[in-house]
Protein backbone atom coordinates (compact mmCIF):
# COMPACT_ATOMS: atom_id res chain seq x y z
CA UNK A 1 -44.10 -32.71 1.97
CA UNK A 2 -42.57 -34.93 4.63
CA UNK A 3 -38.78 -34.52 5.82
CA UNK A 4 -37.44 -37.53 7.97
CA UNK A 5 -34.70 -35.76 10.02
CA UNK A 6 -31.87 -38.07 11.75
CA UNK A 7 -29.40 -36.64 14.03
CA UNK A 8 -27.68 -37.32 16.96
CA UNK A 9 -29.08 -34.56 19.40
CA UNK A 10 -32.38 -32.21 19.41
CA UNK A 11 -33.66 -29.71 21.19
CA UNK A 12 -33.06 -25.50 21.34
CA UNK A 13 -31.79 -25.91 24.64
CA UNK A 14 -28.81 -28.36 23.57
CA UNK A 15 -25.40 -26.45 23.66
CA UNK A 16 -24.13 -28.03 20.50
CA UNK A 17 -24.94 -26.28 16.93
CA UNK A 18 -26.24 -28.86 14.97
CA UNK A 19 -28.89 -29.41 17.57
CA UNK A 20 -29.78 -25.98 17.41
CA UNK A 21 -29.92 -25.18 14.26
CA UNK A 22 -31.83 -28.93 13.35
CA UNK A 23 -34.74 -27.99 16.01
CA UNK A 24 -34.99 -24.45 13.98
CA UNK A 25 -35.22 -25.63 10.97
CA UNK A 26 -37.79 -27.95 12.11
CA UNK A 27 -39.10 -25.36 13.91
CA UNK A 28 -39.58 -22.82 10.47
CA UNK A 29 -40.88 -25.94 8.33
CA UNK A 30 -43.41 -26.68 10.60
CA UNK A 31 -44.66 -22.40 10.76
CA UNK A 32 -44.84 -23.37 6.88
CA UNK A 33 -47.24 -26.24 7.23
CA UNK A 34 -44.55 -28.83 6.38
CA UNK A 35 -44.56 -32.00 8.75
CA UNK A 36 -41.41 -33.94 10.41
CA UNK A 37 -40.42 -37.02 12.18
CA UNK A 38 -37.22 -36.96 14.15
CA UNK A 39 -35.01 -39.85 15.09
CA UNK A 40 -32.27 -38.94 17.66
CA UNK A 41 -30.54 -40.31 20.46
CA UNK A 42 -30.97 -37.47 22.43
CA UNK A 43 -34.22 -35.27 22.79
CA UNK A 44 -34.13 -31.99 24.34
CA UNK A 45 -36.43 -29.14 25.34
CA UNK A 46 -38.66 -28.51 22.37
CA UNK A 47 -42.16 -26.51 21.40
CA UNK A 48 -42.71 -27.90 18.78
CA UNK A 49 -46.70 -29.13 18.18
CA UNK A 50 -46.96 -31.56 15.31
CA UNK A 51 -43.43 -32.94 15.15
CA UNK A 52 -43.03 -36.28 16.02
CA UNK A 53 -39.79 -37.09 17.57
CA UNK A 54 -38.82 -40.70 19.11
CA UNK A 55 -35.76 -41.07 21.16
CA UNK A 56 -33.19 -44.36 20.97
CA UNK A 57 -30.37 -45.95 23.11
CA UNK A 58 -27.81 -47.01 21.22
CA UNK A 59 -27.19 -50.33 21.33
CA UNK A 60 -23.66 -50.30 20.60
CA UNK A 61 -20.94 -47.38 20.83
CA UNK A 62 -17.41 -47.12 19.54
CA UNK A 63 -16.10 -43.51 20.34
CA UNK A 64 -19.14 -41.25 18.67
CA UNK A 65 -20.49 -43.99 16.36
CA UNK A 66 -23.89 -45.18 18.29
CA UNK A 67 -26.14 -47.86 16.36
CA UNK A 68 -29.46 -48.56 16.83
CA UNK A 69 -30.91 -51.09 14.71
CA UNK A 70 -34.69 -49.88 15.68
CA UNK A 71 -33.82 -46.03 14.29
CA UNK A 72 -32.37 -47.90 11.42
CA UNK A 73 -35.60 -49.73 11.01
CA UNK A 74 -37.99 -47.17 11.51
CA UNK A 75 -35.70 -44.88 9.16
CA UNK A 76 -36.41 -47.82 6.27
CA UNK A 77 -40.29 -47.54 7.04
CA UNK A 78 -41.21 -44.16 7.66
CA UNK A 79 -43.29 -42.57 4.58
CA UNK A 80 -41.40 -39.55 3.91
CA UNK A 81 -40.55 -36.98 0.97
CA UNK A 82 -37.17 -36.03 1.76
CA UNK A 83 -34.36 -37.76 4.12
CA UNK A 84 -32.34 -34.94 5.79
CA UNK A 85 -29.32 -35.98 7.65
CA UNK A 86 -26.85 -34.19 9.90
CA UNK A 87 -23.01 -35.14 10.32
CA UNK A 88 -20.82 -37.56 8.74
CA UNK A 89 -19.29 -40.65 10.45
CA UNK A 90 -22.17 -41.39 12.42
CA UNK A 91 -25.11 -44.14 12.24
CA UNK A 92 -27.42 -42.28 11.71
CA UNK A 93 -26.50 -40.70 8.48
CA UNK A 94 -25.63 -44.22 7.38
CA UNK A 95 -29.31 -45.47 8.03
CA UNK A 96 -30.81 -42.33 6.48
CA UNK A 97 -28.16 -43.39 3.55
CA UNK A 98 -29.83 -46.91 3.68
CA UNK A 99 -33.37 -46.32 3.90
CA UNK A 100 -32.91 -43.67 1.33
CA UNK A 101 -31.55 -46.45 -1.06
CA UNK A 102 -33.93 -48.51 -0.21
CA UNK A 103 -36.54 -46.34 -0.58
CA UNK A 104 -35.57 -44.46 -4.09
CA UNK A 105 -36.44 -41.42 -1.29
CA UNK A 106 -33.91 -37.77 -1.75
CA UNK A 107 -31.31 -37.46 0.38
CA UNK A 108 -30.17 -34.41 2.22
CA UNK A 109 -26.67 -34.38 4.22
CA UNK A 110 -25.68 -30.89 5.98
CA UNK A 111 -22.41 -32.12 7.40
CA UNK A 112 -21.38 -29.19 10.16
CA UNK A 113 -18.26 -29.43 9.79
CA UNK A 114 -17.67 -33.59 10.43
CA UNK A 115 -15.80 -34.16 7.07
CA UNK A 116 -12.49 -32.73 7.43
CA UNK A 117 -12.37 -30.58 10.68
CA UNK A 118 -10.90 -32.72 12.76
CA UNK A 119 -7.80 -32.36 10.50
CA UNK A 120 -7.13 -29.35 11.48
CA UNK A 121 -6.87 -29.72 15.11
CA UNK A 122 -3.51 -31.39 17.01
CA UNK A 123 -4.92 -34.69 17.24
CA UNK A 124 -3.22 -37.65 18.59
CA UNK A 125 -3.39 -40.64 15.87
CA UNK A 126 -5.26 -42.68 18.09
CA UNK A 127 -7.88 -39.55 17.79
CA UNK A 128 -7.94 -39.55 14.26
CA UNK A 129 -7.66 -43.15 13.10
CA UNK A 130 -11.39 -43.33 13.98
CA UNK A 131 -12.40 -41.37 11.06
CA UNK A 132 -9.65 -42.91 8.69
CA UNK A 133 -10.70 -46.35 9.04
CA UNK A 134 -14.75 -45.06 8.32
CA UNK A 135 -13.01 -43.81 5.18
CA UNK A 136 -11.18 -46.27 4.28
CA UNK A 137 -13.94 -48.76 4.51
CA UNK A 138 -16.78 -47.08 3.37
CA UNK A 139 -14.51 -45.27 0.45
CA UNK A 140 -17.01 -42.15 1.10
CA UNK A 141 -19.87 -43.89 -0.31
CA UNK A 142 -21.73 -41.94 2.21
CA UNK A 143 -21.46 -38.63 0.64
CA UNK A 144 -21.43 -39.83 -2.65
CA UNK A 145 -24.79 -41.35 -2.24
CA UNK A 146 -26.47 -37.58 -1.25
CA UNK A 147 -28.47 -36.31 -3.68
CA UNK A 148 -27.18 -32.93 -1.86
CA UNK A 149 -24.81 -32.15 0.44
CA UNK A 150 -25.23 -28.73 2.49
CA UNK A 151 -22.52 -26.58 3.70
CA UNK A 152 -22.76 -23.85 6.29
CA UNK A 153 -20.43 -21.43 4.56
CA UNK A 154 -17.67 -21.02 2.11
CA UNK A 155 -15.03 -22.50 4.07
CA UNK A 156 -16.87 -25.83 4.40
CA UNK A 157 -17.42 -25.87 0.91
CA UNK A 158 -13.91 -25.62 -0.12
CA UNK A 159 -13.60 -28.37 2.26
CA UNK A 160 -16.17 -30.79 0.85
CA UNK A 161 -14.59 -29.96 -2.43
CA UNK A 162 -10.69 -31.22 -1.54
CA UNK A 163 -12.70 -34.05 0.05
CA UNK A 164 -13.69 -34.46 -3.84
CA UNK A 165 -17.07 -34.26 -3.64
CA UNK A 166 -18.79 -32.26 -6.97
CA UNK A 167 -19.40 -28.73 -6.85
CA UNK A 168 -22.89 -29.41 -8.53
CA UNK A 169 -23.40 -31.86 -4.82
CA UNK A 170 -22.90 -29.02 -2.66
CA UNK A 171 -25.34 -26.23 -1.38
CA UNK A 172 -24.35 -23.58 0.58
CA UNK A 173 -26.98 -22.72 3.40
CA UNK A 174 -25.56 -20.78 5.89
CA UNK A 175 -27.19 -21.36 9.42
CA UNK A 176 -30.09 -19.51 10.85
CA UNK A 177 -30.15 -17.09 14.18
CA UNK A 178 -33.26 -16.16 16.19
CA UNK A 179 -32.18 -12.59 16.76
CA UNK A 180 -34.26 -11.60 19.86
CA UNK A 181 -36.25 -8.29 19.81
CA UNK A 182 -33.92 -6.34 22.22
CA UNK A 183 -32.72 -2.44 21.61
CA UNK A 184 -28.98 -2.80 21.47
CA UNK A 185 -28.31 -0.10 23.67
CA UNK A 186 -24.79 0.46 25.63
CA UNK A 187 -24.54 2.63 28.49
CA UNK A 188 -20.92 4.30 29.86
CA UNK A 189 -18.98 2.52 32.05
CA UNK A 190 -15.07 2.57 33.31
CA UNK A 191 -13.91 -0.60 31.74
CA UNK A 192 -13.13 -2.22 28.06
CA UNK A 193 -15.06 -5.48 27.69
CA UNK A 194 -13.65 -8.32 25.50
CA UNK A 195 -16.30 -11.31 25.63
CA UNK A 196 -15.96 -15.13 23.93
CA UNK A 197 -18.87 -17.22 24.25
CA UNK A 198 -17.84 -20.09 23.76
CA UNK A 199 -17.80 -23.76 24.93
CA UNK A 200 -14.54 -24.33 26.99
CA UNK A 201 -13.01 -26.96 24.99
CA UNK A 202 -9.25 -27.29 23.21
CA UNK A 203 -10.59 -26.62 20.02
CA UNK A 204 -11.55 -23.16 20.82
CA UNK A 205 -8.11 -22.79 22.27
CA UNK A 206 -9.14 -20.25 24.81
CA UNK A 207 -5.32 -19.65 25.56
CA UNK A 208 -4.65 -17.83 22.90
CA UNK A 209 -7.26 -15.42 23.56
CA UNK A 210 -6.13 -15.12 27.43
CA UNK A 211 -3.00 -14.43 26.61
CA UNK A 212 -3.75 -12.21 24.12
CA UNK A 213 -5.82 -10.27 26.59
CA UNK A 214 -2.74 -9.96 28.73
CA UNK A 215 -0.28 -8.56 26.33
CA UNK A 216 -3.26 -5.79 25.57
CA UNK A 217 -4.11 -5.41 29.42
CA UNK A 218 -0.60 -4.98 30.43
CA UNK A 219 -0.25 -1.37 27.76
CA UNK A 220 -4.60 -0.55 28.78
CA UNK A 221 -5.17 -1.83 32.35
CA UNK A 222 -9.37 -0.49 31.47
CA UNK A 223 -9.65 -3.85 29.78
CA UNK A 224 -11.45 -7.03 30.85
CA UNK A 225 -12.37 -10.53 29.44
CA UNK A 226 -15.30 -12.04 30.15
CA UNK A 227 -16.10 -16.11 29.24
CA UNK A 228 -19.42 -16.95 28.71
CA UNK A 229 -19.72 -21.30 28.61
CA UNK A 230 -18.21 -23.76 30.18
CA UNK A 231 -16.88 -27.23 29.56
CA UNK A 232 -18.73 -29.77 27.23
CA UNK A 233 -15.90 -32.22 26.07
CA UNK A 234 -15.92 -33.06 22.59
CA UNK A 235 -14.37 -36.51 21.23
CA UNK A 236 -11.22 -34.88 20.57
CA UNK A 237 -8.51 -36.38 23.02
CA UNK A 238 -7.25 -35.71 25.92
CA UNK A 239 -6.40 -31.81 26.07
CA UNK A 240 -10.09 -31.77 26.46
CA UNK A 241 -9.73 -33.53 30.31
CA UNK A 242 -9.72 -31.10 32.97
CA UNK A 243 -9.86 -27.85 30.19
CA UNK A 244 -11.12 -25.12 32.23
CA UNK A 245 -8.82 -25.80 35.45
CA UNK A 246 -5.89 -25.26 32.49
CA UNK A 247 -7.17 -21.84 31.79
CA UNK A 248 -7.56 -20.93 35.32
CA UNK A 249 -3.74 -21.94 36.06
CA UNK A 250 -3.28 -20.00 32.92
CA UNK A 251 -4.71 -16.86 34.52
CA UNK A 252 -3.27 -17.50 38.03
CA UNK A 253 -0.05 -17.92 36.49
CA UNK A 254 0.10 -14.35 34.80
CA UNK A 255 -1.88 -12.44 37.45
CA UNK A 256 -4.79 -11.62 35.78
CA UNK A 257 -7.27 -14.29 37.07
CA UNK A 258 -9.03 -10.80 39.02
CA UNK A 259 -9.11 -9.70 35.35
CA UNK A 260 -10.85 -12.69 33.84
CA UNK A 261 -14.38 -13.73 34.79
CA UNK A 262 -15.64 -16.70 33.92
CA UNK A 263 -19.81 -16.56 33.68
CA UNK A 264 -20.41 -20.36 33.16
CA UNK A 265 -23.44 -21.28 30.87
CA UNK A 266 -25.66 -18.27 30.24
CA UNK A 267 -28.86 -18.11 27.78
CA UNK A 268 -32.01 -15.44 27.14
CA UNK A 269 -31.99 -12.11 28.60
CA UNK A 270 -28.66 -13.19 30.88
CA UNK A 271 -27.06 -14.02 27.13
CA UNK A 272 -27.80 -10.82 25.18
CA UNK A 273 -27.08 -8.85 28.60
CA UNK A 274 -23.31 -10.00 28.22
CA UNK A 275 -23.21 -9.18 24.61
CA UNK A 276 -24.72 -5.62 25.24
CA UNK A 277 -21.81 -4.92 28.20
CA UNK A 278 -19.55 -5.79 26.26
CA UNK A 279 -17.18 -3.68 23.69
CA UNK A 280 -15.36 -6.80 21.42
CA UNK A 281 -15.63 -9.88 20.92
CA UNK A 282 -12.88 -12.66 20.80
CA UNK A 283 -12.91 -15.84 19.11
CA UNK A 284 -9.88 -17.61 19.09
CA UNK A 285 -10.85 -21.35 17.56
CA UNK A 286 -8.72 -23.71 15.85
CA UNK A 287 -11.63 -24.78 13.42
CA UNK A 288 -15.12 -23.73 12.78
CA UNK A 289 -17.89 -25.02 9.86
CA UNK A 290 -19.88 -21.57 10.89
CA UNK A 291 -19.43 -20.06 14.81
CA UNK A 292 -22.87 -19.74 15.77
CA UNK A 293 -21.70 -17.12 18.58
CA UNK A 294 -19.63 -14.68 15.72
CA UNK A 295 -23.71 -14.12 14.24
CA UNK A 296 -24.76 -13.06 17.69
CA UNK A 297 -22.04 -11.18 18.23
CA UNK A 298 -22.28 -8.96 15.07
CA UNK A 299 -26.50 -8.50 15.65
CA UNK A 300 -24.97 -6.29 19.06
CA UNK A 301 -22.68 -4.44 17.10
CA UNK A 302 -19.67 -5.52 18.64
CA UNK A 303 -15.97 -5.49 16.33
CA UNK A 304 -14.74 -9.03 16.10
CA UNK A 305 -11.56 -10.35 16.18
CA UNK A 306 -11.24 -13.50 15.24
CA UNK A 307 -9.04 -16.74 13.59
CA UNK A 308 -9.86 -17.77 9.95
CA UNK A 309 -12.54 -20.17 10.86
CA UNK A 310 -16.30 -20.29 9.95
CA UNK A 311 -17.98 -17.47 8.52
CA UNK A 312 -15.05 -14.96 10.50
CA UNK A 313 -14.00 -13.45 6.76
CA UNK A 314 -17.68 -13.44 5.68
CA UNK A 315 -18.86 -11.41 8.32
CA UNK A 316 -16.07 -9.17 8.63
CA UNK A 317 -15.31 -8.15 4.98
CA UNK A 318 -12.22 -6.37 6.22
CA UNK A 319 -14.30 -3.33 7.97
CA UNK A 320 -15.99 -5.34 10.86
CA UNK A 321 -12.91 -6.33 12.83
CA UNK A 322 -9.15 -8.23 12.11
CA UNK A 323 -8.45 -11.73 11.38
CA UNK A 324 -5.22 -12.62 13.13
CA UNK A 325 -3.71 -15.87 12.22
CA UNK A 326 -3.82 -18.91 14.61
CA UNK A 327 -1.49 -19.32 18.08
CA UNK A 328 -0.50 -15.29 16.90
CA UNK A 329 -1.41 -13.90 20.27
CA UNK A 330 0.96 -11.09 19.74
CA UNK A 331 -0.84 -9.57 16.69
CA UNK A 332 -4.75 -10.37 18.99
CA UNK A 333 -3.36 -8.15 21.83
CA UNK A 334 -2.29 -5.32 18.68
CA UNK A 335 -5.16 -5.22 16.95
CA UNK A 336 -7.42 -5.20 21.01
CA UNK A 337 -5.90 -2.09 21.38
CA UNK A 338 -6.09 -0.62 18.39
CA UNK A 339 -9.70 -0.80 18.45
CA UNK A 340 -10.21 0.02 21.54
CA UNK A 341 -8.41 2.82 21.40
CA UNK A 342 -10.50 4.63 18.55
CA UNK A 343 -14.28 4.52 19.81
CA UNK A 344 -14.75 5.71 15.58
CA UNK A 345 -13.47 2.84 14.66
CA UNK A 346 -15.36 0.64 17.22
CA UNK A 347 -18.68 2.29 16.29
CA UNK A 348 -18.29 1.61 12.53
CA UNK A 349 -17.01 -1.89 12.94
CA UNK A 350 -20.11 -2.58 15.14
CA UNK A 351 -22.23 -0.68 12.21
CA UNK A 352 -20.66 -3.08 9.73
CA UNK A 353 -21.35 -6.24 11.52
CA UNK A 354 -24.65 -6.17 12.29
CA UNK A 355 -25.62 -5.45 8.75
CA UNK A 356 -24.43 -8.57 7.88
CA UNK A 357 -25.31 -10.34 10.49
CA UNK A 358 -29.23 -9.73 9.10
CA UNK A 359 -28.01 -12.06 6.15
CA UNK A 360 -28.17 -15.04 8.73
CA UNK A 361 -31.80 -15.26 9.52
CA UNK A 362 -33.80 -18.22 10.40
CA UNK A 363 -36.35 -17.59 8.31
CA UNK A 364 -33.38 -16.90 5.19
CA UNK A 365 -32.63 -20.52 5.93
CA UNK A 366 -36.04 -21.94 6.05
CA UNK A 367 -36.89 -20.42 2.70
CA UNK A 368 -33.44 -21.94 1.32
CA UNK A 369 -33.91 -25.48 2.45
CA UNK A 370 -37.57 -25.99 1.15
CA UNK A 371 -36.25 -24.41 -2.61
CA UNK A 372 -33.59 -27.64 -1.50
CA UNK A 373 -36.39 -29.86 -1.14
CA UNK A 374 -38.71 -29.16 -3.65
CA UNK A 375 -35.76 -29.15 -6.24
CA UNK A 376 -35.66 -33.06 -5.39
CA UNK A 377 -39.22 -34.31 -4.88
């Protein structure tokens, strides 16, 4: 078996989740013996040794929409099993659309989250007529073309459903982590660590979870909130210019930026280091297909507090931390200190979470996309 992957960006070392959790996949296959090509506009750091991956420049661009006739041509001729695309509203899933018609080849489209998430952020209409007018004049032909259509967890597959595509479409395949082989082990110290990692963009709406943090630091003045990322701005508008500078002011303005450490872009040992000093972790975004960073998070048995977004409810089941509604900073800074206030509580929560977090393996995900595959060669 053969899978032609298209997608816009490759690599582990590429800060974006689709990227990620593409070069694992391809990653797993190839452990199994099953071969790749790649077509991408962006190639990262790989180690990969029998993938074949060929890099394009667009020759066109209109906001995230790149084209490349040459990908589109080499998509039409490449001997392949399976066509596995990633996104919606992009070229390259409408080339791995063509070439799969062309071809009478399967088609695979996991969308992370492209279809409807950007209709749940505040977007200007100038930010969302983009994706309106692809609708409009494609009439979602795209998806309706896929022989599947993957979702990451149960929230994107309600989505994909009020988007009206069939139930007996959709897959659900949550994404894969590479948990590293580290002894989660947490020493005593004098402080209460929140952590977010996070890209620092609007959607994650970082304020929220700063001023949260101040409402709980102002009644437990042990606490501190670490930031782990920094800014990578999305195609989402202009609250995305000049993010990070906002949340300093933000800080600066309620006297807690001495309380607030920002740690940039941190991965390996550095990474899991930060989740092992710290005691909760935060996520505050306005919309999620998965959160990447909430799986991490529960493998070092830290409560979570989070917004409905991703797999949040899936992982927390109600006894591995709160969901708190969006903007409610109020009810974040209650429910801070009411965990950190009962280290029973804490320790169970933790206990709770990484249990499930074992559900989220890479190799989990493997095994479920080649049952995906061979169900359509």
């Amino acid at each position: 078996m053969i899978i032609l992957r298209l997608i816009g960006e490759f690599g582990y070392d590429i800060p974006v989740g689709p990227s990620k959790q593409a070069y694992l996949l391809t990653k797993g296959l190839e452990e199994k013996g099953i071969k790749s090509t790649i077509l991408t506009y962006k190639k990262g750091e790989v180690n990969l040794k029998y993938v074949n991956i060929i890099e394009y420049k667009p020759i066109f661009r209109f906001s995230h929409y790149k084209l490349s006739i040459r990908m589109l041509l080499r998509a039409i001729n490449e001997d392949c099993s399976i066509i596995h695309v990633h996104g919606y509203r992009n070229f390259q899933t409408d080339a791995g659309v063509l070439a799969s018609f062309l071809n009478k080849t399967p088609l695979v489209i996991t969308t992370h989250g492209t279809v409807k998430g950007y209709e749940f952020l505040n977007l200007s209409l100038s930010s969302k007529l983009p994706n309106i007018v692809y609708d409009s004049l494609t009439m979602k032909s795209t998806l309706k073309f896929a022989d599947r259509i993957v979702a990451t967890s149960k929230k994107e597959y309600l989505e994909l459903l009020s988007f009206g595509i069939p139930s007996n479409k959709i897959r659900i395949i949550p994404n894969g982590i590479e948990f590293p082989k580290i002894n989660v082990k947490r020493e005593y110290k004098d402080t209460i660590n929140l952590l977010t990692v996070s890209r620092l963009t609007f959607k994650n709406n970082l304020e929220m979870a700063i001023k949260g943090f101040y409402e709980a630091y102002k009644r437990n003045n042990k606490l501190r909130y670490i930031i782990v990322g920094d800014e990578k701005p999305s195609r989402y508008g202009s609250e995305e210019s000049n993010y990070k500078n906002k949340l300093l002011k933000l800080c600066k303005d309620v006297g807690i930026e001495d309380k607030v450490s920002f740690k940039g872009w941190l991965t390996g040992e550095e990474l899991w280091k930060a989740y092992i000093n710290a005691d909760i972790f935060i996520w505050t975004s306005r919309y999620d297909n998965f959160a990447h960073a909430l799986v991490e998070a529960a493998y070092f048995k830290l409560p979570i507090i989070s917004t409905p977004v991703g797999i949040a409810e899936e992982i927390i089941e109600d006894k591995g931390g709160f969901i708190v509604n969006h903007e409610n900073y109020k009810l974040l800074s209650e429910k801070i200190l009411e965990i950190c206030e009962n280290q029973k509580i804490l320790k169970e929560m933790g206990e709770h979470n990484y249990q499930r977090s074992l559900n989220f393996n890479v190799d989990r995900m493997v095994n479920d996309y080649i049952k995906l595959y061979e169900e359509l060669v």
